[in-house]
N, C-alpha and C. Protein backbone atom coordinates (compact mmCIF):
# COMPACT_ATOMS: atom_id res chain seq x y z
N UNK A 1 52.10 -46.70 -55.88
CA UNK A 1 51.10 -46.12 -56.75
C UNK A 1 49.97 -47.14 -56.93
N UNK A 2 48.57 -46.59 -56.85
CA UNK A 2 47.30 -47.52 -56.67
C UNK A 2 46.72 -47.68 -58.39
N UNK A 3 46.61 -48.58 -58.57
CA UNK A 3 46.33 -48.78 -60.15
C UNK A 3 44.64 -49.06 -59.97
N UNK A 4 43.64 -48.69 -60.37
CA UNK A 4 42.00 -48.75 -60.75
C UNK A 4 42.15 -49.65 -62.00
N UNK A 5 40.94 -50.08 -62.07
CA UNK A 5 40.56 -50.51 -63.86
C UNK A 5 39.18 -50.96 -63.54
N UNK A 6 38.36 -50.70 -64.23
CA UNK A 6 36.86 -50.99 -64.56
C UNK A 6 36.28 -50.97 -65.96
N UNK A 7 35.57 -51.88 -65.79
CA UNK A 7 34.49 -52.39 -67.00
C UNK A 7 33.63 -53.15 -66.69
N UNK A 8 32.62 -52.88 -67.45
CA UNK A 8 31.66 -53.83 -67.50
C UNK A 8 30.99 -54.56 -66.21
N UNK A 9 31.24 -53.59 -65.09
CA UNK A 9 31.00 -53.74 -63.92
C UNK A 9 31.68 -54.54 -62.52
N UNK A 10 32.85 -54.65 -63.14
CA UNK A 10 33.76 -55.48 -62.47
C UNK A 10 35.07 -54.20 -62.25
N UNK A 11 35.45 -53.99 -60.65
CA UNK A 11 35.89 -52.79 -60.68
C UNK A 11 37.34 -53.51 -59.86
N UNK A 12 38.84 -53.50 -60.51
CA UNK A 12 39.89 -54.15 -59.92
C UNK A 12 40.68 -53.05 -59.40
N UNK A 13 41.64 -53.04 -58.66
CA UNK A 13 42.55 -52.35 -57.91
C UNK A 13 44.15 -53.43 -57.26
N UNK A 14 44.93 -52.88 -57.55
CA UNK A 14 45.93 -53.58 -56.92
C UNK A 14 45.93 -53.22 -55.29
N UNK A 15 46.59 -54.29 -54.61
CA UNK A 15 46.33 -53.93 -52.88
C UNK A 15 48.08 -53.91 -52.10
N UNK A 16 48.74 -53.42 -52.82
CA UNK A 16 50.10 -52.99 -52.12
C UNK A 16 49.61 -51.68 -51.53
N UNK A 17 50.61 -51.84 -50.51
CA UNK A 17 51.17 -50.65 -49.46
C UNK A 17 52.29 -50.37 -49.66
N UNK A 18 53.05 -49.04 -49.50
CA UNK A 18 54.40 -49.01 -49.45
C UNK A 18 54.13 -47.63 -48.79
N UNK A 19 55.80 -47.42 -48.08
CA UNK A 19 56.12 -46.04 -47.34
C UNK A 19 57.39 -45.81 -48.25
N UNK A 20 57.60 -44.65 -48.76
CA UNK A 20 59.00 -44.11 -49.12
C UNK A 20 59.58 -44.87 -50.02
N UNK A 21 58.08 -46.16 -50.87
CA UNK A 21 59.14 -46.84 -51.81
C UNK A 21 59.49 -48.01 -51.55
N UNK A 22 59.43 -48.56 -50.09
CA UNK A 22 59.54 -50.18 -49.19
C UNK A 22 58.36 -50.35 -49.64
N UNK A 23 58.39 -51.75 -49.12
CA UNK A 23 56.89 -52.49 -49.53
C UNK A 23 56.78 -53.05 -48.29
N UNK A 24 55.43 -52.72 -47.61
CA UNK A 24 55.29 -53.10 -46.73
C UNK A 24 53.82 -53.76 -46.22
N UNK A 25 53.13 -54.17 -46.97
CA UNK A 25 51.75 -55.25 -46.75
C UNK A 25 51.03 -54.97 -48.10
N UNK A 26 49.64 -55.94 -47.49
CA UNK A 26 48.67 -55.48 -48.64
C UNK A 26 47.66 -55.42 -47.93
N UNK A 27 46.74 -54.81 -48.55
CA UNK A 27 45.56 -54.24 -47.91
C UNK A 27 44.49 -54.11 -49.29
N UNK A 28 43.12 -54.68 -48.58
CA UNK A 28 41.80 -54.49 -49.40
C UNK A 28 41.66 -53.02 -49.74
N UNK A 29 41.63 -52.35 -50.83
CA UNK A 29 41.70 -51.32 -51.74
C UNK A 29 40.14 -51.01 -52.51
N UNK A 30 39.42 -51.94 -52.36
CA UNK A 30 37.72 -52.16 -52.71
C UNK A 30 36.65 -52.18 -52.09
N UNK A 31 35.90 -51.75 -51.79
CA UNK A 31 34.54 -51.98 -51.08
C UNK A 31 33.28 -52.36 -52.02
N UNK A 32 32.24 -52.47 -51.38
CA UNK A 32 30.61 -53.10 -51.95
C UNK A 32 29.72 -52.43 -51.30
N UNK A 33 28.80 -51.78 -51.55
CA UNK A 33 27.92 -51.76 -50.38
C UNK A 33 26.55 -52.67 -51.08
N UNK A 34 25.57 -52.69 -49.61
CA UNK A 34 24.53 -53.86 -50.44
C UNK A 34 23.91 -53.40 -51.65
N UNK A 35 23.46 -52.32 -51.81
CA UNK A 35 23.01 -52.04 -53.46
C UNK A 35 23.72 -52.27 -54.57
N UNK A 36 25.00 -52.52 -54.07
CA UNK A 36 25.84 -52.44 -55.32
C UNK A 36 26.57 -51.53 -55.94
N UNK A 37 26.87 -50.62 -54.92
CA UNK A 37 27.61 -49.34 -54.88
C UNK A 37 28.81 -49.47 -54.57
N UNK A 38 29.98 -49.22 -55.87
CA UNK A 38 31.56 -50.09 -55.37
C UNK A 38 32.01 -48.67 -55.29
N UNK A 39 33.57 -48.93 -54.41
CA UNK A 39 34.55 -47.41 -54.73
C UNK A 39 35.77 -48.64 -54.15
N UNK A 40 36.90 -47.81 -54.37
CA UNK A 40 38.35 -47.88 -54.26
C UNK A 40 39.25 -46.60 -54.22
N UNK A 41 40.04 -46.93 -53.95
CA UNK A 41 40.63 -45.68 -52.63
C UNK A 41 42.00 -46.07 -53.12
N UNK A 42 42.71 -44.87 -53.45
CA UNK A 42 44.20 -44.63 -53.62
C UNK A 42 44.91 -43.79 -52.55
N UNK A 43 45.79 -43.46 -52.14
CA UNK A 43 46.72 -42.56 -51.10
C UNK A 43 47.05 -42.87 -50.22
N UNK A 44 47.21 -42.22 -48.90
CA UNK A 44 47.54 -42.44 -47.64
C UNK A 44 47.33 -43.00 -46.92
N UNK A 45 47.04 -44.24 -46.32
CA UNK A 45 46.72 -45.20 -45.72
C UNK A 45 45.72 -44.63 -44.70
N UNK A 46 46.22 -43.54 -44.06
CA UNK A 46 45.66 -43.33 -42.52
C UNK A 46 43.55 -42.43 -43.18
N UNK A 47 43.50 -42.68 -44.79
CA UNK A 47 41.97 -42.16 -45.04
C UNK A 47 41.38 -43.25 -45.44
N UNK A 48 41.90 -45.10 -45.68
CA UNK A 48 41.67 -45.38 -46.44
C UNK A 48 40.51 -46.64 -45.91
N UNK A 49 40.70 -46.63 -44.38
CA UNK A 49 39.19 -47.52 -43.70
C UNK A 49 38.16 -46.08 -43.79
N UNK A 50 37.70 -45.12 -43.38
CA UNK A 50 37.01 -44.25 -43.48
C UNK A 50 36.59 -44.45 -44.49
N UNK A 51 37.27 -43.97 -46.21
CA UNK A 51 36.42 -43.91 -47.12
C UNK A 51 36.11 -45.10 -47.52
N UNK A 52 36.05 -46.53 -47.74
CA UNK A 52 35.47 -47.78 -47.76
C UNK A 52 34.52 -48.04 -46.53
N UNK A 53 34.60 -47.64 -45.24
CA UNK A 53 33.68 -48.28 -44.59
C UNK A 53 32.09 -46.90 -45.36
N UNK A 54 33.05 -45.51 -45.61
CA UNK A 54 31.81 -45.14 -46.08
C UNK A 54 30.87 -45.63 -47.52
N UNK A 55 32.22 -46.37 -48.21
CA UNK A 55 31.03 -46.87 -49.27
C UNK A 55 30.18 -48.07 -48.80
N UNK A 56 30.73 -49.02 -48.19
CA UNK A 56 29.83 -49.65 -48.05
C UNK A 56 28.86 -49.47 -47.04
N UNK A 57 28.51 -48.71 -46.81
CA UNK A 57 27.53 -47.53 -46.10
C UNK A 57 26.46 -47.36 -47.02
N UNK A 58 26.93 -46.97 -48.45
CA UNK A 58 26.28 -46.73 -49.59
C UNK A 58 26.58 -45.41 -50.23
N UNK A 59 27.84 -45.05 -49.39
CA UNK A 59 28.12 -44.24 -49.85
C UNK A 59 27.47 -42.35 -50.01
N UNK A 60 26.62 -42.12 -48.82
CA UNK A 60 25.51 -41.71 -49.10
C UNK A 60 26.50 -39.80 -49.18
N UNK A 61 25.82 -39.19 -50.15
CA UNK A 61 26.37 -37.67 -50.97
C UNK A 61 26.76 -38.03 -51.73
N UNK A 62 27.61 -36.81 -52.31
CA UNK A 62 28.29 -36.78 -53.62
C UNK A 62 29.65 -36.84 -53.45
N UNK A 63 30.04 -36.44 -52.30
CA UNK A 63 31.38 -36.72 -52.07
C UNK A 63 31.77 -36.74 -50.66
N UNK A 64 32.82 -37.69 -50.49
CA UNK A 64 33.42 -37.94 -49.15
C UNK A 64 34.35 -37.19 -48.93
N UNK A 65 34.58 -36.89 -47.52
CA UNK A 65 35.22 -35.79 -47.06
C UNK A 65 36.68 -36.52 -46.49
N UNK A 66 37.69 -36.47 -46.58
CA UNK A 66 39.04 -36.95 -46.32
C UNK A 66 39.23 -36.20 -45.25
N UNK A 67 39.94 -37.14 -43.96
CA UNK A 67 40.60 -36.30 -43.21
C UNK A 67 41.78 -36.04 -43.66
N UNK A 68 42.72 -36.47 -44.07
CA UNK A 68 43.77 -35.64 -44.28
C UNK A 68 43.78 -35.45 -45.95
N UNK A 69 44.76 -34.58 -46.71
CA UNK A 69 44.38 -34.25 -47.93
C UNK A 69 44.96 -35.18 -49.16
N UNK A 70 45.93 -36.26 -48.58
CA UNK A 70 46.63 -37.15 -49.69
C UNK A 70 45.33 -38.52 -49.82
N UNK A 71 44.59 -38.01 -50.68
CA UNK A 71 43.65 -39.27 -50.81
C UNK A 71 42.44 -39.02 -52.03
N UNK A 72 42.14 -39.89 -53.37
CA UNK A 72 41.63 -40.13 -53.85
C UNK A 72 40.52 -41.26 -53.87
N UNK A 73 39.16 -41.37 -54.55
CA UNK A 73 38.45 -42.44 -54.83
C UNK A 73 37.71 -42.15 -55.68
N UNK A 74 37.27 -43.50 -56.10
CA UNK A 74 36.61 -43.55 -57.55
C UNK A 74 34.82 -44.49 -56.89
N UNK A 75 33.50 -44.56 -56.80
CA UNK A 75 32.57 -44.62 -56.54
C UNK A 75 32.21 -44.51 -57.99
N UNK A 76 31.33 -45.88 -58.05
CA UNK A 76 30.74 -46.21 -58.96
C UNK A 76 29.10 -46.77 -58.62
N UNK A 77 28.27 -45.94 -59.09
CA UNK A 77 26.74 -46.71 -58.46
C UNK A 77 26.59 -47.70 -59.10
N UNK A 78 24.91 -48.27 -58.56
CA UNK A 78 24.86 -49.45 -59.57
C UNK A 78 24.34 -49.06 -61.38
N UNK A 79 23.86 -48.31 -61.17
CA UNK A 79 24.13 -47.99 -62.73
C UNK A 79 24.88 -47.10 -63.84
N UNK A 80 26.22 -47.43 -63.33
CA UNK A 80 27.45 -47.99 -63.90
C UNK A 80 27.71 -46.30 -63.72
N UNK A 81 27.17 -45.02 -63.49
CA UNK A 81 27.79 -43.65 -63.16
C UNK A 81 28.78 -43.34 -61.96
């Protein structure tokens, strides 16, 4: 389970992996893009370079499209919405 927390513009995420409950690596869970446009990504591993390489892209729409359907994120602009 992927834990978020934000404030004050500082946006944390824990970076475990697990399958079925094993623990099996860690992995960057955060992105930046240059404006200053953060997100973090919870679920299925196999959505979770896609939606970070798209934020730091900048993230551009309102929402990113998942290829498969086990996957959440949280996108935060730079002024703090």
């Amino acid at each position: 389970m992927t834990t978020w927390a934000y404030r004050d513009r500082v946006l944390a995420a824990d970076s475990m992996i697990s399958d079925r409950g094993c623990y099996c690596g860690d992995v960057e869970k955060i992105a930046v893009a240059p404006d200053g446009t953060m997100g973090a990504y919870s679920g299925d591993f196999v959505n979770l370079i896609g939606f970070l390489d798209w934020v730091r892209a900048g993230a551009a729409g309102d929402v990113y499209q998942f290829q498969y359907e086990d996957g959440e994120g949280i996108v935060i602009r730079p002024d703090g919405k």
